[in-house]
N, C-alpha and C. Protein backbone atom coordinates (compact mmCIF):
# COMPACT_ATOMS: atom_id res chain seq x y z
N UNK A 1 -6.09 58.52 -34.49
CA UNK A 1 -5.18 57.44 -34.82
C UNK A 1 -5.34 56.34 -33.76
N UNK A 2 -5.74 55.41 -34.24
CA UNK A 2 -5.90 54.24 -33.28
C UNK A 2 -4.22 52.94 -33.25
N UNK A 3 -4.69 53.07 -31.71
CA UNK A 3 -3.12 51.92 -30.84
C UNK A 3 -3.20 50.50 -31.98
N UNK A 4 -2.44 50.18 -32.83
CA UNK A 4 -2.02 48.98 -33.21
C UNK A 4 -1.52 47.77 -32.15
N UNK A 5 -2.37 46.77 -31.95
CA UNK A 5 -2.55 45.89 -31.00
C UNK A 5 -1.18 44.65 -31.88
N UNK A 6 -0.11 44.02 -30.57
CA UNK A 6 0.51 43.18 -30.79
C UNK A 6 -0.08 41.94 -31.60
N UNK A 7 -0.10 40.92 -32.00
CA UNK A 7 -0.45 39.91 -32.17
C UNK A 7 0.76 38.92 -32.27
N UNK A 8 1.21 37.97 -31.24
CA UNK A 8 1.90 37.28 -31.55
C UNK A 8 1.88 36.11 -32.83
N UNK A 9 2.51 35.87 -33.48
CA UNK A 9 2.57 34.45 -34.92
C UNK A 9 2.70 33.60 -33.76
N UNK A 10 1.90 32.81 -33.76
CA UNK A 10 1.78 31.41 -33.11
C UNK A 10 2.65 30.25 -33.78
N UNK A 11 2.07 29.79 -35.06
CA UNK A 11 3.02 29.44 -36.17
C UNK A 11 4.04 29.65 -36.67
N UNK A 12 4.66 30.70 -36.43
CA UNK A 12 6.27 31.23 -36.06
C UNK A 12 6.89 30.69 -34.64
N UNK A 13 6.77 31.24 -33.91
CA UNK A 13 6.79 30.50 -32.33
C UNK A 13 6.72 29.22 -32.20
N UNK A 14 5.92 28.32 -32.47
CA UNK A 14 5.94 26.99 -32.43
C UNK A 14 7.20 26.25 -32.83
N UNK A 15 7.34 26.86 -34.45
CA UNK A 15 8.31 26.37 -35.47
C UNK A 15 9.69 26.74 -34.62
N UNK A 16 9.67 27.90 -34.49
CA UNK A 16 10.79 27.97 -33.21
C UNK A 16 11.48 27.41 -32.35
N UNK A 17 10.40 27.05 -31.45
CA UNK A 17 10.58 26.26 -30.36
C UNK A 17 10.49 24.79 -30.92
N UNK A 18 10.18 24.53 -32.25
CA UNK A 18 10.78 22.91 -32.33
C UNK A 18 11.88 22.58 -33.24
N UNK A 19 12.58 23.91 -33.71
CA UNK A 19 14.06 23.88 -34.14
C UNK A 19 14.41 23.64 -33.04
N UNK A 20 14.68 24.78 -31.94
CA UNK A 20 15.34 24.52 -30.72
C UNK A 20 15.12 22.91 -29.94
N UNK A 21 14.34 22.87 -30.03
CA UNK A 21 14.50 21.49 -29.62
C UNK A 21 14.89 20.20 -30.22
N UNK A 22 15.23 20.55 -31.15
CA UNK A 22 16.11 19.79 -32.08
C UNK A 22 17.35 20.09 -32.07
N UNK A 23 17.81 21.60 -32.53
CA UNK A 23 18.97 21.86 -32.03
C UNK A 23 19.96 21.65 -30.15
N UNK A 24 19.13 21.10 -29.65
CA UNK A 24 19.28 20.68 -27.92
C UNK A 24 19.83 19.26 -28.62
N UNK A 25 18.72 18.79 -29.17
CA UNK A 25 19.14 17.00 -29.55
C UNK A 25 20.31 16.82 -30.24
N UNK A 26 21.42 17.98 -31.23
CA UNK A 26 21.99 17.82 -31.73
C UNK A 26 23.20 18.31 -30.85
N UNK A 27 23.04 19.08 -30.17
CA UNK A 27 24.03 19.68 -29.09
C UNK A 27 24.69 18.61 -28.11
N UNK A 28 23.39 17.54 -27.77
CA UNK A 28 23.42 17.16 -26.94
C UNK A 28 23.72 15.43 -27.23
N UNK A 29 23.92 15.78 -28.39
CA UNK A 29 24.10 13.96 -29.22
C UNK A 29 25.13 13.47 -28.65
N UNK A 30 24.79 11.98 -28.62
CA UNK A 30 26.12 10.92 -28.29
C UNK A 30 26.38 11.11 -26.30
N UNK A 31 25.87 12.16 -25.64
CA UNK A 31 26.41 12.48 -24.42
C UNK A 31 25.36 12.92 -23.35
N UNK A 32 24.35 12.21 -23.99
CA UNK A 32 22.71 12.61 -23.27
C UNK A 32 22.71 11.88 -21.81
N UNK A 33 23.22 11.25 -21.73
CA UNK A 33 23.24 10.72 -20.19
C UNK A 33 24.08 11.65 -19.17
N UNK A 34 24.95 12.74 -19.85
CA UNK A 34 25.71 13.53 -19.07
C UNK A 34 24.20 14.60 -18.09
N UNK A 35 24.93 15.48 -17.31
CA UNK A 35 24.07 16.11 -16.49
C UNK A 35 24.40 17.71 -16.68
N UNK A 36 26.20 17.90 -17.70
CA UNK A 36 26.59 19.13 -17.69
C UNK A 36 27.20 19.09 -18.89
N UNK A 37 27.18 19.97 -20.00
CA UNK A 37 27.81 20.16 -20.92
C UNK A 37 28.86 21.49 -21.30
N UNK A 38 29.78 21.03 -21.68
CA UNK A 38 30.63 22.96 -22.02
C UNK A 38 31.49 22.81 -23.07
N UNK A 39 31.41 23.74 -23.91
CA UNK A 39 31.47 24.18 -25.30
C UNK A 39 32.30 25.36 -25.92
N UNK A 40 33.67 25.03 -25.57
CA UNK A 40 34.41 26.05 -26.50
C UNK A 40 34.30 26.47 -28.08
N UNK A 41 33.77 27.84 -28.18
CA UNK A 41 33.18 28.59 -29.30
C UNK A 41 34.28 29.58 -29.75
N UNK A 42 34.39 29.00 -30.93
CA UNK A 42 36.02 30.26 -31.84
C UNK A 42 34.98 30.74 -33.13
N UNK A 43 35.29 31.97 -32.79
CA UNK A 43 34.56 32.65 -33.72
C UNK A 43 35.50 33.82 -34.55
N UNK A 44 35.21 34.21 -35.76
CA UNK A 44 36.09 35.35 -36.16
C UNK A 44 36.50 36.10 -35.09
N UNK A 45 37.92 36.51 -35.73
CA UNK A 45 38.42 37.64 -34.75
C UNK A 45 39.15 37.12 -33.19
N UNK A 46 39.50 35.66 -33.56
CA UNK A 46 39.93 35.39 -32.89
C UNK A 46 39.14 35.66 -30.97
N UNK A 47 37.99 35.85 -31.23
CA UNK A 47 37.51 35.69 -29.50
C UNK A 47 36.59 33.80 -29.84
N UNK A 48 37.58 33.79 -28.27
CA UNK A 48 36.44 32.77 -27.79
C UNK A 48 35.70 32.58 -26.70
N UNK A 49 34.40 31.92 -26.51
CA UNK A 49 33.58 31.95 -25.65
C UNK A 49 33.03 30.77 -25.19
N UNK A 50 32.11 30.45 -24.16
CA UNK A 50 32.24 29.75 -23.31
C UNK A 50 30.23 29.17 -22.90
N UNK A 51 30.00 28.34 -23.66
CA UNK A 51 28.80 27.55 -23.93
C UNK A 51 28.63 26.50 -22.81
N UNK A 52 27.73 26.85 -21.96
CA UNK A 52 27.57 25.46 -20.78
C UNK A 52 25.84 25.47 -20.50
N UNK A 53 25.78 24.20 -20.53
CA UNK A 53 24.30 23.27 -20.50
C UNK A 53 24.72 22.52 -19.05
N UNK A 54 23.09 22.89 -18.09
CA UNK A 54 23.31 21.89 -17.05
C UNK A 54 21.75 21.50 -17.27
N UNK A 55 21.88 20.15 -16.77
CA UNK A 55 20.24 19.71 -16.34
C UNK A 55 20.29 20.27 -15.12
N UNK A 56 18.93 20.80 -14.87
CA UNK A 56 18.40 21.47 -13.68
C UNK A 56 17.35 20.38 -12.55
N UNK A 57 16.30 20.06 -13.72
CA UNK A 57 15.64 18.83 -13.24
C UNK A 57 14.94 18.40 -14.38
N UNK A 58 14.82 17.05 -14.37
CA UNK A 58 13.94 16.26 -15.37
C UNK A 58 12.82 15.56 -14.70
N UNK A 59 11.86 15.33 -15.77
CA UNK A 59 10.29 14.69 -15.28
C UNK A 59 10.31 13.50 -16.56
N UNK A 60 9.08 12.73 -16.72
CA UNK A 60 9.05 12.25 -17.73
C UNK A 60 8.83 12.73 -19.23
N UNK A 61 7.87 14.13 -19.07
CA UNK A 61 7.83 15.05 -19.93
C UNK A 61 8.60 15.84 -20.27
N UNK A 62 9.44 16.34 -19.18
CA UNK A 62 9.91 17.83 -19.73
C UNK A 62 11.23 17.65 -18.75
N UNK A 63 12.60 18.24 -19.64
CA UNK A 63 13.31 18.41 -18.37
C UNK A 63 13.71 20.28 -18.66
N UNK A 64 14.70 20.37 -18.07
CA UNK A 64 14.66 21.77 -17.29
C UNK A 64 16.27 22.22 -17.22
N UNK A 65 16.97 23.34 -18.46
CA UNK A 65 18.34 23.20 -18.15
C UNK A 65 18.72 24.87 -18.16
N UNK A 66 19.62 25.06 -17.57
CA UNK A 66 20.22 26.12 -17.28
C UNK A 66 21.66 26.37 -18.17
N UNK A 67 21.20 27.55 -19.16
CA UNK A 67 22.54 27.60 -20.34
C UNK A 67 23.42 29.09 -19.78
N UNK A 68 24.51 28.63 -19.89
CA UNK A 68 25.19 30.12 -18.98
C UNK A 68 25.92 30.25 -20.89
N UNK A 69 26.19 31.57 -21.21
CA UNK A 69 27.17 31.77 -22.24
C UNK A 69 27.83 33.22 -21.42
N UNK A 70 29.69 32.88 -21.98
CA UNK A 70 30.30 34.11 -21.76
C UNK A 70 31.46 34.09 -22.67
N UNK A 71 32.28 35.39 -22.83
CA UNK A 71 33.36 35.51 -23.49
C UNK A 71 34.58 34.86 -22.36
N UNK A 72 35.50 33.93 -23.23
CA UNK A 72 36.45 33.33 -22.23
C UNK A 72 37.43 34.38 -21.45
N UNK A 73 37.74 35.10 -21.69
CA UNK A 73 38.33 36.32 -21.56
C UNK A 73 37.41 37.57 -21.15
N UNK A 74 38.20 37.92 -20.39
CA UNK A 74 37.66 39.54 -19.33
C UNK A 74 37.10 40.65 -20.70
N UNK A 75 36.09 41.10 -20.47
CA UNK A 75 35.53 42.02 -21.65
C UNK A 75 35.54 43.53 -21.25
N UNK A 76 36.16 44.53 -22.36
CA UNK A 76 36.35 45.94 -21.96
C UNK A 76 34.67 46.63 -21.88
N UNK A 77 33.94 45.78 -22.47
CA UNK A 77 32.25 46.27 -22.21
C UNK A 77 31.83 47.42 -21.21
N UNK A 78 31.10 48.06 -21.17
CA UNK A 78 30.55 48.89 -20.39
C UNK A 78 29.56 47.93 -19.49
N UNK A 79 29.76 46.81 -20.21
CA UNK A 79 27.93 45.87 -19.30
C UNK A 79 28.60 44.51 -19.87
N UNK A 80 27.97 44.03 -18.90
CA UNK A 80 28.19 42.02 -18.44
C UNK A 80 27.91 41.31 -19.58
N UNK A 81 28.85 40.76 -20.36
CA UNK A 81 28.29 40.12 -21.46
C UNK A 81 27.96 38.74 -21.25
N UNK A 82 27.77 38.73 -19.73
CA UNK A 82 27.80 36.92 -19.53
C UNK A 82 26.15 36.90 -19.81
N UNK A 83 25.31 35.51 -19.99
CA UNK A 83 23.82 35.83 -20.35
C UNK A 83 23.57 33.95 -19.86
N UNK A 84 22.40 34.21 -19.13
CA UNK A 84 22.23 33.30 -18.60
C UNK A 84 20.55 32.95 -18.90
N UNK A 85 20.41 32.15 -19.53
CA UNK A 85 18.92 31.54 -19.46
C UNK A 85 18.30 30.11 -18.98
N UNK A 86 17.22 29.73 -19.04
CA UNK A 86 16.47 28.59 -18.61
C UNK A 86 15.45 28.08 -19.64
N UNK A 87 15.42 26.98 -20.05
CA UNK A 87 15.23 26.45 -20.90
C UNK A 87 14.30 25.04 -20.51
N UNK A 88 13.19 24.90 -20.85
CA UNK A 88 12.38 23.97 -20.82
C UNK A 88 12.13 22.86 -21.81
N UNK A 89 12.19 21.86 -22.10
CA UNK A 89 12.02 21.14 -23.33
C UNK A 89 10.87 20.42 -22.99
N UNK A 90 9.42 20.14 -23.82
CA UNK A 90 8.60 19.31 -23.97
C UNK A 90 8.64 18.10 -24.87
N UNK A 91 8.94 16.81 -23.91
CA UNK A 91 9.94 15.56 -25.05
C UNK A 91 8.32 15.05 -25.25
N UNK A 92 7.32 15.37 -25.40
CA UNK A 92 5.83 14.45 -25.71
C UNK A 92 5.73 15.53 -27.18
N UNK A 93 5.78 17.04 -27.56
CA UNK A 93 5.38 17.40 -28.51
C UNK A 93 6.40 18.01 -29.29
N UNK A 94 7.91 17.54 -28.64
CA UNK A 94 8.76 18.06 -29.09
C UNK A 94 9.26 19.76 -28.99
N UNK A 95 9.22 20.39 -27.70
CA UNK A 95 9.63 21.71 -28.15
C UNK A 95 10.09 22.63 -27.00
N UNK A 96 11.08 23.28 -27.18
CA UNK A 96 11.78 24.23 -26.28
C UNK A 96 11.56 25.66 -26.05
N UNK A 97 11.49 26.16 -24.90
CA UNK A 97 11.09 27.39 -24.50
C UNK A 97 11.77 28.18 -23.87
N UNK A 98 12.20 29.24 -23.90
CA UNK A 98 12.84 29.63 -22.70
C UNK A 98 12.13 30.13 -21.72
N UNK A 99 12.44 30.02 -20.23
CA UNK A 99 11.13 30.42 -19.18
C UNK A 99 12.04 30.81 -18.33
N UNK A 100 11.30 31.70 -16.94
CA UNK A 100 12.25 32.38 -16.13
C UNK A 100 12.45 31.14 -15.14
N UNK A 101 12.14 29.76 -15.18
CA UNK A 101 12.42 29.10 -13.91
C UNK A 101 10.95 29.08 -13.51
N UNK A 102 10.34 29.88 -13.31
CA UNK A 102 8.81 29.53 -11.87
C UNK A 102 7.62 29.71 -13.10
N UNK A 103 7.73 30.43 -14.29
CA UNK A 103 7.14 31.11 -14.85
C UNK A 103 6.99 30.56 -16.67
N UNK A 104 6.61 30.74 -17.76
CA UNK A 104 6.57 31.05 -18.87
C UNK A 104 6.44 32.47 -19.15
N UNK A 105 7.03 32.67 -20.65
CA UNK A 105 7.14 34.19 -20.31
C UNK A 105 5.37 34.87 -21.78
N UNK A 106 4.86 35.61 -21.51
CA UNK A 106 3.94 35.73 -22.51
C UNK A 106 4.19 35.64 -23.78
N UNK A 107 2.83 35.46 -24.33
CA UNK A 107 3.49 35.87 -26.11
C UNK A 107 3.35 37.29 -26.39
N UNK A 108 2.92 38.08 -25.33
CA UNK A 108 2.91 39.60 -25.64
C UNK A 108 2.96 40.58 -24.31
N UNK A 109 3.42 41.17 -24.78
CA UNK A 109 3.47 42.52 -23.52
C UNK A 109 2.82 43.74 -24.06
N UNK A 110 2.22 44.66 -22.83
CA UNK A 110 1.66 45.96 -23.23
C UNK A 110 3.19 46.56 -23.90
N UNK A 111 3.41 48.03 -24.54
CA UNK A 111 4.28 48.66 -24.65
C UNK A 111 4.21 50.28 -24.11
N UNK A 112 4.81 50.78 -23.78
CA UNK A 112 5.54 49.92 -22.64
C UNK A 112 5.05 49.73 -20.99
N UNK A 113 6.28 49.24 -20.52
CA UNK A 113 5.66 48.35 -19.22
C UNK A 113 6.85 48.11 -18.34
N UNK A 114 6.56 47.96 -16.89
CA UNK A 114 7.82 48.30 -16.38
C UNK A 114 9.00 47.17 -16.20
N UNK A 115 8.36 46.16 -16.91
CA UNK A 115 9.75 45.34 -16.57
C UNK A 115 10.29 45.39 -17.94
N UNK A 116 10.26 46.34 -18.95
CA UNK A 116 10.96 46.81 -19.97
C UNK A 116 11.02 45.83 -20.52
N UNK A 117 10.06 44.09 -21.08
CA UNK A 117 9.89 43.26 -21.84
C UNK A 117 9.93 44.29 -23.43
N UNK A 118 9.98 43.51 -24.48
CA UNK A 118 9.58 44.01 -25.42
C UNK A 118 8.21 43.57 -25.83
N UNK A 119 7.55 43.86 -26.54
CA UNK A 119 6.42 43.41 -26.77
C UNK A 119 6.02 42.08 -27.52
N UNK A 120 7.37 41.49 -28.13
CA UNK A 120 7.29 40.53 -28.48
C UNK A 120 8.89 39.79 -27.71
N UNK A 121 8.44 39.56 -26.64
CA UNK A 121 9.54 39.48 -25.68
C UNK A 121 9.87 37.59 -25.91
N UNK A 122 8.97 37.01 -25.54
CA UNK A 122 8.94 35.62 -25.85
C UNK A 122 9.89 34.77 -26.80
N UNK A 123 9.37 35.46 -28.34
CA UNK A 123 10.05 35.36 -29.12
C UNK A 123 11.35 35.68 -29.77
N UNK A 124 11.59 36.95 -29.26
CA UNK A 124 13.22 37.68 -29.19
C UNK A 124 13.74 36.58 -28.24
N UNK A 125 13.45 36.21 -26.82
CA UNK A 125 14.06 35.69 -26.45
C UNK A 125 14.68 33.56 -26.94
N UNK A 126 13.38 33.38 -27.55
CA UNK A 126 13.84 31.97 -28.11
C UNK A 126 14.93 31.92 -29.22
N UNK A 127 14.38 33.30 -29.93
CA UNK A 127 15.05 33.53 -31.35
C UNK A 127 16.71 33.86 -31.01
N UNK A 128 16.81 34.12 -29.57
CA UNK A 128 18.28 34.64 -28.70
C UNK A 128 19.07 32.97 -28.70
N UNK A 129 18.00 31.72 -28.32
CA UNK A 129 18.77 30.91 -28.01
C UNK A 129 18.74 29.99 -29.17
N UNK A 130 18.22 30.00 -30.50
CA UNK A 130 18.35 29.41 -31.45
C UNK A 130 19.56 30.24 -31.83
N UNK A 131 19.97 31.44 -31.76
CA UNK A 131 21.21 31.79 -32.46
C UNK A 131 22.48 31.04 -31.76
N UNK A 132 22.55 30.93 -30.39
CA UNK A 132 23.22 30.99 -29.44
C UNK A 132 23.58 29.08 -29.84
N UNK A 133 22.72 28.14 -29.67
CA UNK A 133 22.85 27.03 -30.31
C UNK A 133 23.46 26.85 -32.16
N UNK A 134 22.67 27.72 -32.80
CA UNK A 134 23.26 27.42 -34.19
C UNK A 134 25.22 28.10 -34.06
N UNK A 135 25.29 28.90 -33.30
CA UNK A 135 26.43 29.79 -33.19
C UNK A 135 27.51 28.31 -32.43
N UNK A 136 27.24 27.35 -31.31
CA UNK A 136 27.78 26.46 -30.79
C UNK A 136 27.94 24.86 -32.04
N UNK A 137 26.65 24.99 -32.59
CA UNK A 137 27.09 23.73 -34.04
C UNK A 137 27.70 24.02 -34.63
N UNK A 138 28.01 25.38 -35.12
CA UNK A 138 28.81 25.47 -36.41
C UNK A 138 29.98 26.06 -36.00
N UNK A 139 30.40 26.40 -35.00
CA UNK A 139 31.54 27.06 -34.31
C UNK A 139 32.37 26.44 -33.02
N UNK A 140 31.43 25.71 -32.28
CA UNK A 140 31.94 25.32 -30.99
C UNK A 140 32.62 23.69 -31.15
N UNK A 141 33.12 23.35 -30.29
CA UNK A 141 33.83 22.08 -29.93
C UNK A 141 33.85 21.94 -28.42
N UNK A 142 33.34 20.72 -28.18
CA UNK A 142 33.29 20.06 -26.82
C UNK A 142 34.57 20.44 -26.01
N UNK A 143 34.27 20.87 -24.68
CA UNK A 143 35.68 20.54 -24.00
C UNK A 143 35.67 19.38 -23.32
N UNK A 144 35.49 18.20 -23.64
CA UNK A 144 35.72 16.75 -23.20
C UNK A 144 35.98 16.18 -23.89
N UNK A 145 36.08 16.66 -25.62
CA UNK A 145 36.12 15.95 -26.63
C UNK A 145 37.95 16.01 -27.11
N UNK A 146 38.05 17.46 -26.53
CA UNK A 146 39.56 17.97 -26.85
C UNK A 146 40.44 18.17 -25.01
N UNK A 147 41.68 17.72 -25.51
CA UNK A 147 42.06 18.33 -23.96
C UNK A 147 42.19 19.45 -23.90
N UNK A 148 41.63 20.35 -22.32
CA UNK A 148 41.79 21.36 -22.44
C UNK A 148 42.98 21.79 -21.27
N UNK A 149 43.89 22.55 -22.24
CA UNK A 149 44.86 23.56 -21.67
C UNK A 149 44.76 24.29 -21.00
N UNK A 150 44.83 24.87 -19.80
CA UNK A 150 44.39 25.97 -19.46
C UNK A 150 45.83 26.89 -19.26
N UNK A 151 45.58 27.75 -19.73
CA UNK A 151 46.83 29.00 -19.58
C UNK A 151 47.11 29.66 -18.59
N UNK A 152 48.14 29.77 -17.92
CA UNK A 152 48.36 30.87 -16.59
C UNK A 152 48.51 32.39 -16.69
């Protein structure tokens, strides 16, 4: 029985990463000169959560932002539901990536391997922040747009 070799969809991936970067442009409409964005998210079931965009650094090509998401409220979880990524945008071909900061991440990994990537790690992970964006358009509201209360 012979090892079935990964092959990443290139043409999947691409298309990906230029929703997301569209979905950034729509996130980010009307308030693009800001440097920090945050995004109260009501979702069934009454939880809400907590959507924030910073620019990290910009070039003429590409800038560079850091998206933190968490539940607004303390979670009974066994594990940290806060999730923090880095996000690259290419404004010459249009398209967003997520990267560790120093790095891009492959389009494939052996299986397995010790930094416990998945083998199509790349893409789970973009496909993480296209949800995470479509989940903030159709659910979230600016907190600059509304006053925010804060409760004691």
């Amino acid at each position: 029985m012979t090892k079935q070799h990964y092959v990443p969809n290139l043409a999947e991936l691409q298309l990906l990463g230029e929703l997301n970067y569209r979905r950034i442009g729509k996130v980010l409409r009307t308030k693009e000169e800001e440097r920090e964005w945050h995004f109260a998210i009501d979702t069934s079931g009454h939880q809400r959560s907590c959507l924030s965009l910073y620019l990290k650094q910009e070039s003429r090509f590409t800038s560079e932002f850091v998206l933190a998401f968490m539940p607004e409220t303390k979670s009974d979880l066994m594990f940290d539901a806060k999730l923090k990524m880095i996000i690259r945008l290419y404004h010459d071909v249009g398209l967003a990536e997520i990267t560790d900061g120093h790095r891009q991440f492959k389009g494939s990994y052996p299986y397995p391997n010790d930094e416990m990537h998945h083998k199509d790690e790349k893409f789970r992970l973009n496909q993480q922040l296209a949800d995470l964006l479509e989940l903030c358009l159709k659910h979230g509201h600016r907190l600059d747009d509304v006053p925010f209360i804060q409760m004691a």
